[in-house]
C-alpha atoms as a PDB file:
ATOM      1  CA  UNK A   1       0.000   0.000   0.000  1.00  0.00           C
ATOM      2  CA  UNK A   2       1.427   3.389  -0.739  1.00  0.00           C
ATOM      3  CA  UNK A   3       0.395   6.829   0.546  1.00  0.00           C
ATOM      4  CA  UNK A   4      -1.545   9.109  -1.788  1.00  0.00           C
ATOM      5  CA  UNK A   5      -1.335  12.712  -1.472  1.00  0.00           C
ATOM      6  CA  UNK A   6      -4.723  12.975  -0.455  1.00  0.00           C
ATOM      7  CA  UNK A   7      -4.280  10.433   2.072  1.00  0.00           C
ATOM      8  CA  UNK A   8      -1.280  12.679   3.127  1.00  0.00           C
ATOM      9  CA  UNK A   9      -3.823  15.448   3.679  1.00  0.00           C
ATOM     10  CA  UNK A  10      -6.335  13.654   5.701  1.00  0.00           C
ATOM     11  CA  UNK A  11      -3.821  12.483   8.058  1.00  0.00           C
ATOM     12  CA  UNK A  12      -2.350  15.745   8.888  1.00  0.00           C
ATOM     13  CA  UNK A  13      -5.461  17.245   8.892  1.00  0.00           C
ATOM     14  CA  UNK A  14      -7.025  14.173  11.780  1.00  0.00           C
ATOM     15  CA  UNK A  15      -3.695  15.174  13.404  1.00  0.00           C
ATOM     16  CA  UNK A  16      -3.876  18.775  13.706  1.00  0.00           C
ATOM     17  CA  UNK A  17      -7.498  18.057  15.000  1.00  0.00           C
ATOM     18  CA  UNK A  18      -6.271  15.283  17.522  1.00  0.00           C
ATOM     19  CA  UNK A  19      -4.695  15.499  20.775  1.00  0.00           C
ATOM     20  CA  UNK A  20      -1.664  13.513  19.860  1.00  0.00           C
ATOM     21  CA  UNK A  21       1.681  15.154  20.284  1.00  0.00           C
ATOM     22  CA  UNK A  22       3.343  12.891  17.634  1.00  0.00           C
ATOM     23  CA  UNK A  23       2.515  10.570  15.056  1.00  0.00           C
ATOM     24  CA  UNK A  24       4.820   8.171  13.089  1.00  0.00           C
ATOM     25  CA  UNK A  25       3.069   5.465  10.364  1.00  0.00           C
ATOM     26  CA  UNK A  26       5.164   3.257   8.666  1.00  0.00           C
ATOM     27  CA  UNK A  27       3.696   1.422   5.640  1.00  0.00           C
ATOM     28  CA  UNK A  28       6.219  -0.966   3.645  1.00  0.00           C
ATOM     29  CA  UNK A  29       8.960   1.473   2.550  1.00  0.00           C
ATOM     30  CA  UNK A  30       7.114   4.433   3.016  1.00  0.00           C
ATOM     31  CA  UNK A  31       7.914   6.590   6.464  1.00  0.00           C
ATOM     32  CA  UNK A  32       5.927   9.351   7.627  1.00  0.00           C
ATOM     33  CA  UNK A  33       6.221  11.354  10.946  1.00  0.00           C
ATOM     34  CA  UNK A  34       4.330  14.380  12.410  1.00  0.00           C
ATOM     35  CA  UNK A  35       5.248  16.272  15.474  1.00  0.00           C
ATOM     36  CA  UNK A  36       3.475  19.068  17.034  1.00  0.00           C
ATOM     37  CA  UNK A  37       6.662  19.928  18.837  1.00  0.00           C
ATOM     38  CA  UNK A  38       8.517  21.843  16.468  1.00  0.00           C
ATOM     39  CA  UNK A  39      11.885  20.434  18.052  1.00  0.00           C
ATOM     40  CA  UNK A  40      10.996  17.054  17.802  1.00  0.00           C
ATOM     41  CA  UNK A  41      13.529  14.784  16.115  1.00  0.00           C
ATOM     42  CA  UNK A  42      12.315  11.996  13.317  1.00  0.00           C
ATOM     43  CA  UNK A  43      13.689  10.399  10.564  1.00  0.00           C
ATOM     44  CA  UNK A  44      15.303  12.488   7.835  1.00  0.00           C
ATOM     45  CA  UNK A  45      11.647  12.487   5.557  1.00  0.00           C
ATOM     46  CA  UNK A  46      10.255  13.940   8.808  1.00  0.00           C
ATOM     47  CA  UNK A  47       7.361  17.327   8.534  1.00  0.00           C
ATOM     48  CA  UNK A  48       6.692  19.151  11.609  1.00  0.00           C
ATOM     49  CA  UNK A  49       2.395  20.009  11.791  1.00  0.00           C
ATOM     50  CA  UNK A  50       2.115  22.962  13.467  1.00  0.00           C
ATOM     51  CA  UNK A  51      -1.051  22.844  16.095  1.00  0.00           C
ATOM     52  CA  UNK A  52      -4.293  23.478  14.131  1.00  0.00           C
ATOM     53  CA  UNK A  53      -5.907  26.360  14.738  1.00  0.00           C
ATOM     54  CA  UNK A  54      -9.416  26.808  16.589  1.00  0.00           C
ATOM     55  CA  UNK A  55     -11.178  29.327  14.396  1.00  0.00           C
ATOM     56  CA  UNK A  56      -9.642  31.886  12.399  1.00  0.00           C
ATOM     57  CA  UNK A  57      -7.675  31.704   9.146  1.00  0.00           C
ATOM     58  CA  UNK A  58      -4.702  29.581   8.517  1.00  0.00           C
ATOM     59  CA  UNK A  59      -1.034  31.206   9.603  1.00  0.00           C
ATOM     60  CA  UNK A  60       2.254  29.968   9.309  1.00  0.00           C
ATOM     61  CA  UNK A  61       3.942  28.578  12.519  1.00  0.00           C
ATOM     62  CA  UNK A  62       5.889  30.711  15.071  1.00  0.00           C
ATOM     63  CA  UNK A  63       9.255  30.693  14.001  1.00  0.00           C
ATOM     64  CA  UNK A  64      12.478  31.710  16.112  1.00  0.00           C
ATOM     65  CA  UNK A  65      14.084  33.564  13.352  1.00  0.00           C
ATOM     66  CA  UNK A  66      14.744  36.847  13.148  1.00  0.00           C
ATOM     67  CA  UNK A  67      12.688  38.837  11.066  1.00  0.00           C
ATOM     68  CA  UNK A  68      13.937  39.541   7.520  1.00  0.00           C
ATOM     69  CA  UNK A  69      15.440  42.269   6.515  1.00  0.00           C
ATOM     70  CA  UNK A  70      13.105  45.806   5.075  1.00  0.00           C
ATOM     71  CA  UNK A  71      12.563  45.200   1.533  1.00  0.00           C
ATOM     72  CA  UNK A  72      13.179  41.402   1.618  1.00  0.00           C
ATOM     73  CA  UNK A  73      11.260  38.477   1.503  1.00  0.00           C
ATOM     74  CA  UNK A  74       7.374  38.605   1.405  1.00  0.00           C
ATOM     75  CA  UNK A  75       6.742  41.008  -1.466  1.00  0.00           C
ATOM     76  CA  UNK A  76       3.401  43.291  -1.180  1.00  0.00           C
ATOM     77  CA  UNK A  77       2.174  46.044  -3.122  1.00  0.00           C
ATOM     78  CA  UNK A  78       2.155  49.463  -0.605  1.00  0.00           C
ATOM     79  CA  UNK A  79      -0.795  49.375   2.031  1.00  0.00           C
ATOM     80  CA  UNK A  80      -2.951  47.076  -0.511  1.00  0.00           C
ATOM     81  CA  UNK A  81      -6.695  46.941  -0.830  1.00  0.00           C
ATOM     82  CA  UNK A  82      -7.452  43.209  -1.166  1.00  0.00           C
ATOM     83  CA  UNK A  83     -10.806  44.250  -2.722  1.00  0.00           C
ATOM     84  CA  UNK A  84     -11.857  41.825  -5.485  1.00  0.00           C
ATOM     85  CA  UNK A  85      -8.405  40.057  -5.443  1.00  0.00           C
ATOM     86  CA  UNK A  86      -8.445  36.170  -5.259  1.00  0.00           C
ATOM     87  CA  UNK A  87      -6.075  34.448  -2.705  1.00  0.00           C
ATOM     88  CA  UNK A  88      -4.438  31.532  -4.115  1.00  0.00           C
ATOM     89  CA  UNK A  89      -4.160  29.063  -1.041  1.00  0.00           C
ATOM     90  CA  UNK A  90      -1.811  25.878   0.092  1.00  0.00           C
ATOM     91  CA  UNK A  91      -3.349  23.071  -1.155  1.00  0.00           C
ATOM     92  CA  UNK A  92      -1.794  20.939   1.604  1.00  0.00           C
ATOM     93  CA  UNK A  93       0.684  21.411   4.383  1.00  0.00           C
ATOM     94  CA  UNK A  94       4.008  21.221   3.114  1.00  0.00           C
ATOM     95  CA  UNK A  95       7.389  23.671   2.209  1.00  0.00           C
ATOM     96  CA  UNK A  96       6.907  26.605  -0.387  1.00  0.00           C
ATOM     97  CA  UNK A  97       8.960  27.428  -3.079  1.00  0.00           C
ATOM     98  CA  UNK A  98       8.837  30.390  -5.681  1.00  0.00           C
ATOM     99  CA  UNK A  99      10.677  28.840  -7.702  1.00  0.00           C
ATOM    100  CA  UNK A 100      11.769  24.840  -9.415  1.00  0.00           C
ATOM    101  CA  UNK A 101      14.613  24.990  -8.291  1.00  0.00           C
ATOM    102  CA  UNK A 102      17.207  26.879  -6.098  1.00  0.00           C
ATOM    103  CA  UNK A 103      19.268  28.834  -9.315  1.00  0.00           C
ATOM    104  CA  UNK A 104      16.189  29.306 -11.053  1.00  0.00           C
ATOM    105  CA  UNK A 105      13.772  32.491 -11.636  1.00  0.00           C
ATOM    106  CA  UNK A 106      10.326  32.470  -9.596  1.00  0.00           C
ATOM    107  CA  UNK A 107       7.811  31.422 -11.436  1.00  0.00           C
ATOM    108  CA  UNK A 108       6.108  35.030 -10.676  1.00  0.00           C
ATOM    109  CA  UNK A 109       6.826  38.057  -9.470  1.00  0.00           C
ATOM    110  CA  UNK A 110       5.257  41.104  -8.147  1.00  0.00           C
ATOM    111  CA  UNK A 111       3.115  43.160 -10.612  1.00  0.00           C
ATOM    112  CA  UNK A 112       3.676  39.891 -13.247  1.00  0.00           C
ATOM    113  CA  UNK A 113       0.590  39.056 -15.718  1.00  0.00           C
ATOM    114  CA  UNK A 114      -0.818  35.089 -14.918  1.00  0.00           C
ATOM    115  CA  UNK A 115      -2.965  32.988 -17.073  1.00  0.00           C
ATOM    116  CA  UNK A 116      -5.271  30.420 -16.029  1.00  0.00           C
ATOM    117  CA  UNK A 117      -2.559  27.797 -16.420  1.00  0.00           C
ATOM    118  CA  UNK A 118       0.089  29.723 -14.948  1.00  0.00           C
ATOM    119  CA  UNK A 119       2.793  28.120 -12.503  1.00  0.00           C
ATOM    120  CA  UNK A 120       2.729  29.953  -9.909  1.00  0.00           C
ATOM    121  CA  UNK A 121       4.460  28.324  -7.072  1.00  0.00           C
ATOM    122  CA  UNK A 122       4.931  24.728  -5.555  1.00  0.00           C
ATOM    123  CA  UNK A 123       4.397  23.116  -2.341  1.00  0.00           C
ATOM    124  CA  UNK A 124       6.318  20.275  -1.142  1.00  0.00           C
ATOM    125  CA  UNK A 125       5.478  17.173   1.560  1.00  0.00           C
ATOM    126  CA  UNK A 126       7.579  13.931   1.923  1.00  0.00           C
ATOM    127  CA  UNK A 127       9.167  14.812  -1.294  1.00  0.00           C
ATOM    128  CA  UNK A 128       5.988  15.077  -3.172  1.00  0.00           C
ATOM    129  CA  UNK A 129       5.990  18.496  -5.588  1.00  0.00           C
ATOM    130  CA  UNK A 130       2.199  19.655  -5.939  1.00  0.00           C
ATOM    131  CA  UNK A 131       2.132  22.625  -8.620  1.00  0.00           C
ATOM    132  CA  UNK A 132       0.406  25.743  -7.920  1.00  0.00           C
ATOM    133  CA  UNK A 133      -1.690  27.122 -11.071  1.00  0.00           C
ATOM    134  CA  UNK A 134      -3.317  30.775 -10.950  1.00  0.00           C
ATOM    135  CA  UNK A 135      -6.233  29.548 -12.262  1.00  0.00           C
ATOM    136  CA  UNK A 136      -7.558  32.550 -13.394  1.00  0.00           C
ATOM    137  CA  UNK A 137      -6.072  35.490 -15.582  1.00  0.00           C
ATOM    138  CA  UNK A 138      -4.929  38.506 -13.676  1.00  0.00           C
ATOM    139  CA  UNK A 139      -2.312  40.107 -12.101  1.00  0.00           C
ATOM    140  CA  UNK A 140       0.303  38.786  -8.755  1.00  0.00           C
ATOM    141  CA  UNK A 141      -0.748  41.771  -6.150  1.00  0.00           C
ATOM    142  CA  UNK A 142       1.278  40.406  -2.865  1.00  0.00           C
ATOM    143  CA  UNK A 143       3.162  37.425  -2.466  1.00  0.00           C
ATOM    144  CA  UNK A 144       2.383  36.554   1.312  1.00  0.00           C
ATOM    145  CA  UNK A 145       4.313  33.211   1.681  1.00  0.00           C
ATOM    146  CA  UNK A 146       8.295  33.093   2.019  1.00  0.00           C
ATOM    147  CA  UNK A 147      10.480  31.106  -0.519  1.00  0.00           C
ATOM    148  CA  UNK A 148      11.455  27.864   1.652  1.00  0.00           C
ATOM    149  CA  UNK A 149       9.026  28.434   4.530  1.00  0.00           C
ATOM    150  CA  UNK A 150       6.416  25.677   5.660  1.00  0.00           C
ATOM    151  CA  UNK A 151       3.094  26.594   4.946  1.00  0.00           C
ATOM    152  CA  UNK A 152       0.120  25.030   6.484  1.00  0.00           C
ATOM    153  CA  UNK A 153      -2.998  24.034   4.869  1.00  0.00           C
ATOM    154  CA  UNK A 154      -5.322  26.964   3.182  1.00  0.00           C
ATOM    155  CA  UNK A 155      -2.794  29.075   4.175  1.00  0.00           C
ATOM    156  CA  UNK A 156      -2.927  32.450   1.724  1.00  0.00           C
ATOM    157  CA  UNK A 157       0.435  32.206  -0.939  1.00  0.00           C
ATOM    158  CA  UNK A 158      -0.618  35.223  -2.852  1.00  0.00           C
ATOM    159  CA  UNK A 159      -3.379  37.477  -3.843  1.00  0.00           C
ATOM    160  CA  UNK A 160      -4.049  37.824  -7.284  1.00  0.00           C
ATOM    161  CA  UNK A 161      -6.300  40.453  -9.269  1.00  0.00           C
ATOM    162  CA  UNK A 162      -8.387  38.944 -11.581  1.00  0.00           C
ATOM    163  CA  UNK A 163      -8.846  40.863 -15.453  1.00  0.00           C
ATOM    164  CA  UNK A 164     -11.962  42.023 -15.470  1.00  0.00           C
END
């Protein structure tokens, strides 16, 4: 039996529901191990779930970095009016990335033009790549998510405004 990405998502989201402080399946060759303890140590494959929140929408988890430097990072247009604009969420819990790999462009940038089957990001879990689309024509408004940073379920990656 092998894990399907859906059954990926229906596990972490029974975790981050549950009680439990860890979980750890094993099934054949396949490994997969959820802490809500962001210090916890698993095997090498292992992604941290962040504690599910009550009510409210989706954030990323508390982080003991320091914040990043003015002008870096998260990339917003100036004191934006979301009005009309169409957040593009995580599809799953998992790492972002801008881009496909480390030495290439983002797939988007601030201010760029999308099309329906636009790239616009991935999201990564136990090595599993799930490819963001805009699905709808428009313009990238704010990037919200951070290149490399875990993102948690229908957590907001961008905001993009649709062409009228």
């Amino acid at each position: 039996m092998t894990l399907k990405q859906t059954d990926i998502e229906a596990l972490v989201q029974l975790f981050g529901e549950s009680d439990w402080k860890e979980m750890h399946l094993t099934l054949g060759d396949e490994e997969m191990f959820l802490s809500k303890d962001p210090n916890a140590a698993g095997p090498a494959t292992a992604v941290a779930a962040p504690p599910a929140p009550v009510a409210g929408p989706a954030s990323p988890p508390d982080r003991a970095a320091p914040p990043p430097p003015s002008g870096g990072g998260v990339e917003t247009a100036a004191a934006a009016d979301r009005t009309g604009w169409v957040a593009i969420k995580a599809p799953n819990l998992g790492t972002f990335y801008r881009a496909p790999s480390p030495e290439a462009d983002p797939y988007v940038t601030l201010g760029g033009q999308v099309t329906e089957e636009t790239e616009v990001c991935l999201v990564e879990v136990m090595k599993l790549f799930t490819t963001i689309r805009a699905g709808m024509t428009g313009i990238v408004r704010e990037i919200v998510a951070e290149d490399g940073e875990m993102v948690e379920f229908g957590a907001t990656l961008m905001w993009i405004e649709p062409e009228v």
